[in-house]
C-alpha atoms as a PDB file:
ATOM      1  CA  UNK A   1      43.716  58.168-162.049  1.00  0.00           C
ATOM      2  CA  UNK A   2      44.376  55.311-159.597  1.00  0.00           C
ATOM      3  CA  UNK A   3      43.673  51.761-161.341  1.00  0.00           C
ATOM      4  CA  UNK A   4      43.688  48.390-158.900  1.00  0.00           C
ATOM      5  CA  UNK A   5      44.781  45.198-160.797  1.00  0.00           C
ATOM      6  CA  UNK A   6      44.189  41.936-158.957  1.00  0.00           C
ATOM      7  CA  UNK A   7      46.978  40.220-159.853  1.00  0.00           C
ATOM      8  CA  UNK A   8      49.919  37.543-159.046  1.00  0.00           C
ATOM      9  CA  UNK A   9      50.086  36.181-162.997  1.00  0.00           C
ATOM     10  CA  UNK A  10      52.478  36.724-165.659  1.00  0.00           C
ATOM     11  CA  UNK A  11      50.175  38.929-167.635  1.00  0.00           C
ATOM     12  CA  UNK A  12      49.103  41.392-164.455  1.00  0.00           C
ATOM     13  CA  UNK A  13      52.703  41.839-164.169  1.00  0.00           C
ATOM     14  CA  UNK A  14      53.530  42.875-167.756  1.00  0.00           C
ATOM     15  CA  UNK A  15      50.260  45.330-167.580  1.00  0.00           C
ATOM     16  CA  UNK A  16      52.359  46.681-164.376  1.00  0.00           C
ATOM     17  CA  UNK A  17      55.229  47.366-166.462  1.00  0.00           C
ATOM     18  CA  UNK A  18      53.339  48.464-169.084  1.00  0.00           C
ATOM     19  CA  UNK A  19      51.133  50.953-166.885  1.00  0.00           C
ATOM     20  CA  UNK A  20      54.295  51.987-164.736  1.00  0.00           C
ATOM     21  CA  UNK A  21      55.602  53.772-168.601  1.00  0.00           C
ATOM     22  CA  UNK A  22      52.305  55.948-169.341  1.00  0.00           C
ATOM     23  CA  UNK A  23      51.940  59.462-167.534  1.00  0.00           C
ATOM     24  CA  UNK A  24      49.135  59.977-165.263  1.00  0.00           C
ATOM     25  CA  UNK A  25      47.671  56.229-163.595  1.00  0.00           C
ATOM     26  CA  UNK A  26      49.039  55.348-160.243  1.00  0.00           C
ATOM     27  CA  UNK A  27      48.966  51.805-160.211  1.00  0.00           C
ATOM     28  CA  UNK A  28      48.208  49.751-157.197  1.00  0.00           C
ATOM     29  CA  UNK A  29      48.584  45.827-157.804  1.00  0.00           C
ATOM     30  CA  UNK A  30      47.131  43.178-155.991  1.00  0.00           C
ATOM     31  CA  UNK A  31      48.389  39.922-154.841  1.00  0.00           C
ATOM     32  CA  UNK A  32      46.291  37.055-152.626  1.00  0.00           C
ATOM     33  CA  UNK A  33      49.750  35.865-150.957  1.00  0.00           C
ATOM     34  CA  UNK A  34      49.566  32.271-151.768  1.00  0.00           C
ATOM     35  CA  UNK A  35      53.208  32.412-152.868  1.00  0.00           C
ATOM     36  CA  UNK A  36      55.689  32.987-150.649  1.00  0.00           C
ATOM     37  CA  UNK A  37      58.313  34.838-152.627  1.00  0.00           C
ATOM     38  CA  UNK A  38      56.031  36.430-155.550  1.00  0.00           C
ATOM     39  CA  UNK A  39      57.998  38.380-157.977  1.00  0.00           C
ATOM     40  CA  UNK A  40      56.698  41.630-157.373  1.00  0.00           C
ATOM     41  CA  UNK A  41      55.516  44.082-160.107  1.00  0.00           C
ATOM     42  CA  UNK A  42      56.334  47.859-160.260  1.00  0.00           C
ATOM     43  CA  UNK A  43      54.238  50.031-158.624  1.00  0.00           C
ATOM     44  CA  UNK A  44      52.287  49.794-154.960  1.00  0.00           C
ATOM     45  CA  UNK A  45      51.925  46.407-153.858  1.00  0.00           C
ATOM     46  CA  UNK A  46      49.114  45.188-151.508  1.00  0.00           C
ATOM     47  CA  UNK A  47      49.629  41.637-150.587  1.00  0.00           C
ATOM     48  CA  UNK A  48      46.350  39.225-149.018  1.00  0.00           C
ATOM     49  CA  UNK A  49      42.635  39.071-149.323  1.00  0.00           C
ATOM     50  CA  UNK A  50      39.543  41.942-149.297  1.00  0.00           C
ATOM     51  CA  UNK A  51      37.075  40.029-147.452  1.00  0.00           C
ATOM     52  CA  UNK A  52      34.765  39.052-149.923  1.00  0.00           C
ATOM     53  CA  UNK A  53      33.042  41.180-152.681  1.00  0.00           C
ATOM     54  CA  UNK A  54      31.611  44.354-150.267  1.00  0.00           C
ATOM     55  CA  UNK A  55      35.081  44.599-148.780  1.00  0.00           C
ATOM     56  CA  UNK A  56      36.629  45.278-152.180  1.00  0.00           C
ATOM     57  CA  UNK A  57      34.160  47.427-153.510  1.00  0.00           C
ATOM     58  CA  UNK A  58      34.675  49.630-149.330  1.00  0.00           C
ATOM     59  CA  UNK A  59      38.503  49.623-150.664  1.00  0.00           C
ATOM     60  CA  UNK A  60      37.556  50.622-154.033  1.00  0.00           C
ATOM     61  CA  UNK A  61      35.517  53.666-152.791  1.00  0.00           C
ATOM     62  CA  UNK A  62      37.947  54.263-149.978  1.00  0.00           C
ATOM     63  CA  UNK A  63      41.122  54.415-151.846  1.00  0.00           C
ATOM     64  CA  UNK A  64      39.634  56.460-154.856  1.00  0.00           C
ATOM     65  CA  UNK A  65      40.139  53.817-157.321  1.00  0.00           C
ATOM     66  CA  UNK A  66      39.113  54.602-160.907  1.00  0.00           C
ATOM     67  CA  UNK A  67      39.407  51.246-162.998  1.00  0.00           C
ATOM     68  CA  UNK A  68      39.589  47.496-162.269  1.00  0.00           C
ATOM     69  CA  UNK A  69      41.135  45.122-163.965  1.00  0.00           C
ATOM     70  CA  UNK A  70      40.545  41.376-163.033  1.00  0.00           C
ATOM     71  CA  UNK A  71      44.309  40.047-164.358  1.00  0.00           C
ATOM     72  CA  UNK A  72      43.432  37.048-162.241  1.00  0.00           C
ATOM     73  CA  UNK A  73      44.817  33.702-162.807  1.00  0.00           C
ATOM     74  CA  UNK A  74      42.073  31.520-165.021  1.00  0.00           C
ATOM     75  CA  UNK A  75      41.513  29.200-161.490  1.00  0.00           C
ATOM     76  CA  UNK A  76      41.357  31.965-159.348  1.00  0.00           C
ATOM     77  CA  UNK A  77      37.428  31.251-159.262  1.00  0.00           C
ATOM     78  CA  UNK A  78      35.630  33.324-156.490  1.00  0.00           C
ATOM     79  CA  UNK A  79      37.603  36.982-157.008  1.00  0.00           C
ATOM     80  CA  UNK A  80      36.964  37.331-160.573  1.00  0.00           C
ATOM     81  CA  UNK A  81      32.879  37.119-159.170  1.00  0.00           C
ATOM     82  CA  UNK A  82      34.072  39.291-156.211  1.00  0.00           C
ATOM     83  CA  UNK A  83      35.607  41.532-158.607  1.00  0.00           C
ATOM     84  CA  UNK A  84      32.470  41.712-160.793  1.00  0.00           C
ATOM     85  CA  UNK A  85      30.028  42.681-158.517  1.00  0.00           C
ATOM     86  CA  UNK A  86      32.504  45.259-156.527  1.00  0.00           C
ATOM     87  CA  UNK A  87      32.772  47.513-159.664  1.00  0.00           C
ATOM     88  CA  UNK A  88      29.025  47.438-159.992  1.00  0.00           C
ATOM     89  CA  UNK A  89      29.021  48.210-156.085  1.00  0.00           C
ATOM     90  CA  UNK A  90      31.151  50.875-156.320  1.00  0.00           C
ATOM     91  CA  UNK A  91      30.691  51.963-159.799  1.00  0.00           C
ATOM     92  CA  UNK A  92      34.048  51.713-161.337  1.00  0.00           C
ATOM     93  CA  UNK A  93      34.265  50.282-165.155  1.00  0.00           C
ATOM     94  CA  UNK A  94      35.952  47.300-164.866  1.00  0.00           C
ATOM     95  CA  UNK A  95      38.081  44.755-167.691  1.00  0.00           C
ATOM     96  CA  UNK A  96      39.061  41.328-167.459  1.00  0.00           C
ATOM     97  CA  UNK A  97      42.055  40.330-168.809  1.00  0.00           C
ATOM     98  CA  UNK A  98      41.805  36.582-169.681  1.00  0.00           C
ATOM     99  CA  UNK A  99      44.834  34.925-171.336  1.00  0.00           C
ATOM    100  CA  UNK A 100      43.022  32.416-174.317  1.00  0.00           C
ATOM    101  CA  UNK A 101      43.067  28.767-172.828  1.00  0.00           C
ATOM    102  CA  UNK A 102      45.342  25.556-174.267  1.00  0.00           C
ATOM    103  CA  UNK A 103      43.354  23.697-177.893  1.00  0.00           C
ATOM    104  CA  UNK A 104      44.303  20.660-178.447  1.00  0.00           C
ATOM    105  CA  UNK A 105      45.814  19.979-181.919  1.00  0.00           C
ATOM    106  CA  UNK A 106      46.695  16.713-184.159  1.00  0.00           C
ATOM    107  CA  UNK A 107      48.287  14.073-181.806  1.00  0.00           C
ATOM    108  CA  UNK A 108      46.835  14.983-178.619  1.00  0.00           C
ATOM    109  CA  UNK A 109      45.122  12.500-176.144  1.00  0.00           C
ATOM    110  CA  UNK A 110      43.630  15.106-174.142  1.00  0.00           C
ATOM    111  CA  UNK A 111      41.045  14.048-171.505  1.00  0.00           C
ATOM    112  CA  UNK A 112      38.711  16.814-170.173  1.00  0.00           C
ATOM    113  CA  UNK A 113      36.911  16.668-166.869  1.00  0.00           C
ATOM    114  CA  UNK A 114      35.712  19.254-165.062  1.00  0.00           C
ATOM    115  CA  UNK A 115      37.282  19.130-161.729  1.00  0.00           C
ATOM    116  CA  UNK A 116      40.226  17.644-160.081  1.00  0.00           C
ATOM    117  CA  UNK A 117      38.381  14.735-158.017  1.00  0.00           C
ATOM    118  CA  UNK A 118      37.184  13.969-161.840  1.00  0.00           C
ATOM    119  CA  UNK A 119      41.009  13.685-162.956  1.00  0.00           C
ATOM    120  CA  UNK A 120      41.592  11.972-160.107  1.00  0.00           C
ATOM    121  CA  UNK A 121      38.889   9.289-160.952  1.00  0.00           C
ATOM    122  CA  UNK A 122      40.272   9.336-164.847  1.00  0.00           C
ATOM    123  CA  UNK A 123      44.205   8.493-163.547  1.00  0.00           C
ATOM    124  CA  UNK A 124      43.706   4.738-163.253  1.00  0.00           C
ATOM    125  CA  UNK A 125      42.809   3.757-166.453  1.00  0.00           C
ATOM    126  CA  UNK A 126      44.858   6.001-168.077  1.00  0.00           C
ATOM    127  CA  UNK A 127      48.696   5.226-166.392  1.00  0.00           C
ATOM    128  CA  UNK A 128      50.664   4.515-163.389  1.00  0.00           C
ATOM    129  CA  UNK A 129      53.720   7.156-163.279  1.00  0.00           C
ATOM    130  CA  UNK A 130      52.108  10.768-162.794  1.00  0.00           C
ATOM    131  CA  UNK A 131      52.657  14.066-163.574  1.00  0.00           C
ATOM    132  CA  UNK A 132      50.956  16.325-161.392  1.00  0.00           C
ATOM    133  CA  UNK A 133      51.652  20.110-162.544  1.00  0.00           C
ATOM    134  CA  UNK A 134      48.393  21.558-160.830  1.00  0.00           C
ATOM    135  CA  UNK A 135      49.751  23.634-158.123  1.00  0.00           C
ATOM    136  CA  UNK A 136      50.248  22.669-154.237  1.00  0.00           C
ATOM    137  CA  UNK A 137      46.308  23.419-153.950  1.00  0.00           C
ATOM    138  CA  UNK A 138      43.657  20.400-154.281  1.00  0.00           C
ATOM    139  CA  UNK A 139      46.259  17.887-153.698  1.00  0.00           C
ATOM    140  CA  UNK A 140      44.269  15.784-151.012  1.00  0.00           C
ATOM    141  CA  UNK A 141      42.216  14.910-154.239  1.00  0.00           C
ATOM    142  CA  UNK A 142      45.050  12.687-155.020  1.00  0.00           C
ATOM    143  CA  UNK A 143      45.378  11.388-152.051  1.00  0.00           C
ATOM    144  CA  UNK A 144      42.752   8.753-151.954  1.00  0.00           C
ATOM    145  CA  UNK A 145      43.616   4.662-151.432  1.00  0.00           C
ATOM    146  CA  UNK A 146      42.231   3.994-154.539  1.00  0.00           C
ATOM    147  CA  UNK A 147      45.329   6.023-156.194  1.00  0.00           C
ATOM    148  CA  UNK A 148      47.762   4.331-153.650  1.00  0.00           C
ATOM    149  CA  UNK A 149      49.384   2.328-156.394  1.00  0.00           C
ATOM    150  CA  UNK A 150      50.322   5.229-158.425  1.00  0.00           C
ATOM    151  CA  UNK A 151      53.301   7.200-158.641  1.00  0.00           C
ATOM    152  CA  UNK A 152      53.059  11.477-158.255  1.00  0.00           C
ATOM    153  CA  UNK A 153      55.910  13.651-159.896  1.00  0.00           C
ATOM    154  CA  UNK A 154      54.321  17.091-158.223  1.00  0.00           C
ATOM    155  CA  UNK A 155      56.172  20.583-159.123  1.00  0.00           C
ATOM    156  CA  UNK A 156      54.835  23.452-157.725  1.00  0.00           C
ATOM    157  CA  UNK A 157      56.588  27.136-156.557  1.00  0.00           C
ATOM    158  CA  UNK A 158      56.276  26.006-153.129  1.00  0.00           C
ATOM    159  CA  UNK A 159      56.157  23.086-150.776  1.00  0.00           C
ATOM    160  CA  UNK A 160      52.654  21.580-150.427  1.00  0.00           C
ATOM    161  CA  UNK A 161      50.895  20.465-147.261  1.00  0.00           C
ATOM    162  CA  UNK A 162      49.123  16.944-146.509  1.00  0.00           C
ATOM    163  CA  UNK A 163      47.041  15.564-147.490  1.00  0.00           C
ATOM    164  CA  UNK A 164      48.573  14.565-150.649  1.00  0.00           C
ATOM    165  CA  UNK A 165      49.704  11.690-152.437  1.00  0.00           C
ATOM    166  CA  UNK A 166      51.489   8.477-150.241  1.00  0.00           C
ATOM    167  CA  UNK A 167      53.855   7.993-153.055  1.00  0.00           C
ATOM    168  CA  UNK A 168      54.978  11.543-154.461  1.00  0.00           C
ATOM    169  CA  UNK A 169      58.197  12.882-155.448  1.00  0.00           C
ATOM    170  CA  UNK A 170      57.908  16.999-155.080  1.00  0.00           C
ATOM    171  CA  UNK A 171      60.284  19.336-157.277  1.00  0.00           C
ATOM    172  CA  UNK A 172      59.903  23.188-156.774  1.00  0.00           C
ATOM    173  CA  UNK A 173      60.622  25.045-159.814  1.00  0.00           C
ATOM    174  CA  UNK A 174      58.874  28.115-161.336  1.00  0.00           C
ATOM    175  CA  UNK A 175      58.009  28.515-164.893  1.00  0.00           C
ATOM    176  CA  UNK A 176      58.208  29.655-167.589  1.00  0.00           C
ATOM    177  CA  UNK A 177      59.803  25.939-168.428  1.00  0.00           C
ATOM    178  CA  UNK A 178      61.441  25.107-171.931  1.00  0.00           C
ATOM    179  CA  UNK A 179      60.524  21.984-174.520  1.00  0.00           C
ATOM    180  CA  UNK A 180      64.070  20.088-173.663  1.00  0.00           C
ATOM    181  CA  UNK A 181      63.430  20.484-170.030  1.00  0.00           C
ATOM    182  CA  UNK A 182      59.663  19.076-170.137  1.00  0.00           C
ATOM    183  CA  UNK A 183      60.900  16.154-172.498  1.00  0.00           C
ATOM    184  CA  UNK A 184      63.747  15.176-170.245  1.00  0.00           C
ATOM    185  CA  UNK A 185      61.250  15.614-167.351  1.00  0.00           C
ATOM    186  CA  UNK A 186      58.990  13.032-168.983  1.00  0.00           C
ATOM    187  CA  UNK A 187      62.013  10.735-169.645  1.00  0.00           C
ATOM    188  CA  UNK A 188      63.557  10.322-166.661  1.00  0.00           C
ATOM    189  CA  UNK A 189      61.138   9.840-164.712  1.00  0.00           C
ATOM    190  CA  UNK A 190      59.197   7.683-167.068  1.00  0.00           C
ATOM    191  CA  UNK A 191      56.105   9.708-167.011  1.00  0.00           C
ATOM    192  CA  UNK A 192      53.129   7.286-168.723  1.00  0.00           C
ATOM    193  CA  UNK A 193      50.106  10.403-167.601  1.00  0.00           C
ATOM    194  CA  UNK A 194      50.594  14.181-167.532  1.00  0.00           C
ATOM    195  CA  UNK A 195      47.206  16.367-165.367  1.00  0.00           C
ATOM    196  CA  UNK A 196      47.169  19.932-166.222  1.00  0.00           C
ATOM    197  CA  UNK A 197      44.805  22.824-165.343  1.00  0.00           C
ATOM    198  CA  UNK A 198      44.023  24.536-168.527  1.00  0.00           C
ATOM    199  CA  UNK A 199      45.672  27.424-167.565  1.00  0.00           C
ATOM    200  CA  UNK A 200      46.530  28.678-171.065  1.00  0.00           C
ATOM    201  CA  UNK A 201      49.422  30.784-171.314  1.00  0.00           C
ATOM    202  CA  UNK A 202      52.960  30.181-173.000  1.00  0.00           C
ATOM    203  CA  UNK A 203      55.541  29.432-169.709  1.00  0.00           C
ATOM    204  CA  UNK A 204      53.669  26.164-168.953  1.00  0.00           C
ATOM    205  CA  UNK A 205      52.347  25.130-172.817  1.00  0.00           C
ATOM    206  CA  UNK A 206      55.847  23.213-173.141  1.00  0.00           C
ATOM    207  CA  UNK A 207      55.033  20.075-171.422  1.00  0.00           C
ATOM    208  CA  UNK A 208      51.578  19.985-173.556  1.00  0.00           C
ATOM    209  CA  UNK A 209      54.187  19.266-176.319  1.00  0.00           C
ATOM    210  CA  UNK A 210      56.755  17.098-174.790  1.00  0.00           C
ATOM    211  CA  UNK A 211      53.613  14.884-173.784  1.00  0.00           C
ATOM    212  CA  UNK A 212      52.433  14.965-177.618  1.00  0.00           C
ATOM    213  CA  UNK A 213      55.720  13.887-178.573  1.00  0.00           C
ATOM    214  CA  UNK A 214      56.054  11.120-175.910  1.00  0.00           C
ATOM    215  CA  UNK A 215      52.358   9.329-176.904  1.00  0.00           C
ATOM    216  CA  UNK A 216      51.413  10.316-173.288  1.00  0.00           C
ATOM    217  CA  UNK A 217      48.145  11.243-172.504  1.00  0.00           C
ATOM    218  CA  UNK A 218      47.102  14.420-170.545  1.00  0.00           C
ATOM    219  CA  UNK A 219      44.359  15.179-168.405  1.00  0.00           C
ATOM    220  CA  UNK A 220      43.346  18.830-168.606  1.00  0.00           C
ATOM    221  CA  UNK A 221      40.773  20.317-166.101  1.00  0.00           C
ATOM    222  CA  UNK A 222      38.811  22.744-167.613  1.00  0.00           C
ATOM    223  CA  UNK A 223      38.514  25.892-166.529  1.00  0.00           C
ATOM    224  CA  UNK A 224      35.638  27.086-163.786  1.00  0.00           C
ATOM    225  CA  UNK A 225      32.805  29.853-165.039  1.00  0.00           C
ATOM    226  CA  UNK A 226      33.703  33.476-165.171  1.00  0.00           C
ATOM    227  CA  UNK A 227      31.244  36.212-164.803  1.00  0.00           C
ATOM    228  CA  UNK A 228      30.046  38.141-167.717  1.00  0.00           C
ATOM    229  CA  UNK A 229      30.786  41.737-166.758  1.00  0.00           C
ATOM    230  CA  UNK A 230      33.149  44.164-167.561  1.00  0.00           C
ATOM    231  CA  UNK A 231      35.012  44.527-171.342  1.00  0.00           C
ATOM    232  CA  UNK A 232      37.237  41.333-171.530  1.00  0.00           C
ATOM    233  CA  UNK A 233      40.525  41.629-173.718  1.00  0.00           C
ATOM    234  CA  UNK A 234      43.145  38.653-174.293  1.00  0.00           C
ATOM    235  CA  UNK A 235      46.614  40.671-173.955  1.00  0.00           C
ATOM    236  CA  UNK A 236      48.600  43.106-171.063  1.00  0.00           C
ATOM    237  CA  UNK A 237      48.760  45.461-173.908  1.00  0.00           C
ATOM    238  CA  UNK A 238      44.846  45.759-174.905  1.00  0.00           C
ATOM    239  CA  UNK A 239      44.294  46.222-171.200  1.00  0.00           C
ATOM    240  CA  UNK A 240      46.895  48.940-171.008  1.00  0.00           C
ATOM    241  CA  UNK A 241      45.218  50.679-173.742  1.00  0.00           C
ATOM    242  CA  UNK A 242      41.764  50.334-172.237  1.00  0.00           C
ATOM    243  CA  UNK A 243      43.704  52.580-169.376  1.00  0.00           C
ATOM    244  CA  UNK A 244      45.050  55.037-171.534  1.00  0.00           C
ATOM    245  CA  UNK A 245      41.809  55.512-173.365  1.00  0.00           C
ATOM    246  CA  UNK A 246      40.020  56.074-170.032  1.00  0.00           C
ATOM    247  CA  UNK A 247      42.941  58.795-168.953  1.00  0.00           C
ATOM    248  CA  UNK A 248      42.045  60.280-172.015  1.00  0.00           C
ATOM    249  CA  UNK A 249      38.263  60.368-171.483  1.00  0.00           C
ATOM    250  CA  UNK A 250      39.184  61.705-168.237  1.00  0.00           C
ATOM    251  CA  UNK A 251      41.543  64.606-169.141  1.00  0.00           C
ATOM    252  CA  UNK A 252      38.896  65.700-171.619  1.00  0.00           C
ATOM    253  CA  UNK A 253      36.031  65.820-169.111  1.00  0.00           C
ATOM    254  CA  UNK A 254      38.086  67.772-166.995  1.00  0.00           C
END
């Protein structure tokens, strides 16, 4: 049994482990290459894009693939379609593995929009010294004169590219991040607005807290549609035993 995950998040890589300690599924995990120094998961490792839905579902049928499982990161947008419409292509059951988003709770100032030009449009009114922990991608939103007067703390894995903002301070660090770091984050460098992709997840939840704590307000962009296909579970172990229970459907029918 050969499974494909599209991956490159914390929970494909835990499925990896998990899949790489059950007889029988040769696991193949793939990553889009937008990091430069991914940490790897066990197994085979393909590394870049497919070329749109009918490529995947050609390197579905051509490399005898038996299950797909969309571990793709929550603003990963186009594959999870891509990855919908290739099972149906090639018809192989597919799962979606979608870690729960980020609820706001007592003491929050959340502010939802729906796309990062949106949060960009929001940051005015809201403070002056900002927090930007939405990746190196979409910066030139930022970027605009009418944010000139405002202050970017960026942290990403890698370096961005311009466009981004005039006055930005960049610090590369990987997560998962702890409560102390994110409150002495906020503190020294006198953070007064936080902007956050609802990404869900627990390595980058911290500085949802620290901003709580601090009175600071955060501007979450919510997450883009997702196509309904597939079975959809929450956890790296309900999608490993989705596998197991099709290797088991398969050793009976053989």
């Amino acid at each position: 049994m050969h499974v494909l995950i599209l991956g490159g998040t914390t929970e494909a890589r835990r499925l990896a482990e998990l899949l790489a300690r059950t007889p029988g599924p040769r696991v193949t995990s793939s990553l889009a290459g937008r990091v430069a120094a991914p940490r790897m998961p066990p197994g085979e490792v393909r590394v870049g894009g497919f070329g749109g839905a009918e490529g995947l579902a050609a390197w579905l049928r051509g490399h005898g693939v038996d299950a797909l499982i969309d571990a793709t990161h929550p603003f990963a947008g186009t594959i999870s379609f891509n990855a919908a419409t290739a099972a149906a292509l090639a018809h192989v059951p597919l799962l979606a593995l979608r870690r729960p988003g980020w609820v706001a709770g007592a003491g929050d100032d959340w502010h939802p929009v729906g796309s990062l030009a949106e949060a960009a449009r929001a940051l005015p009114a809201l403070g002056e010294r900002v927090f930007l922990t939405t990746g190196r991608m979409g910066l030139a939103a930022f970027a605009g004169e009418e944010l000139a007067a405002l202050w970017f703390l960026v942290r990403s894995v890698d370096a961005p590219e311009p466009p981004y903002p005039a006055r930005t301070e960049v610090l590369l660090n990987r997560g998962p991040f702890t409560l102390d770091g994110e409150r002495a984050l906020l503190r020294e460098h006198r953070i007064d607005v936080v902007v956050t992709k609802d990404s869900g997840g627990a390595a980058t939840a911290p500085k949802l807290v620290a901003a709580r704590e601090a009175g600071v307000p955060v501007v979450v962009v919510r997450r883009p549609a997702v196509p309904e296909a597939g079975t959809v579970v929450a956890t790296p172990e309900e999608a490993a035993d989705w596998v197991r229970r099709l290797l088991g459907e398969g050793r009976r029918g053989a």
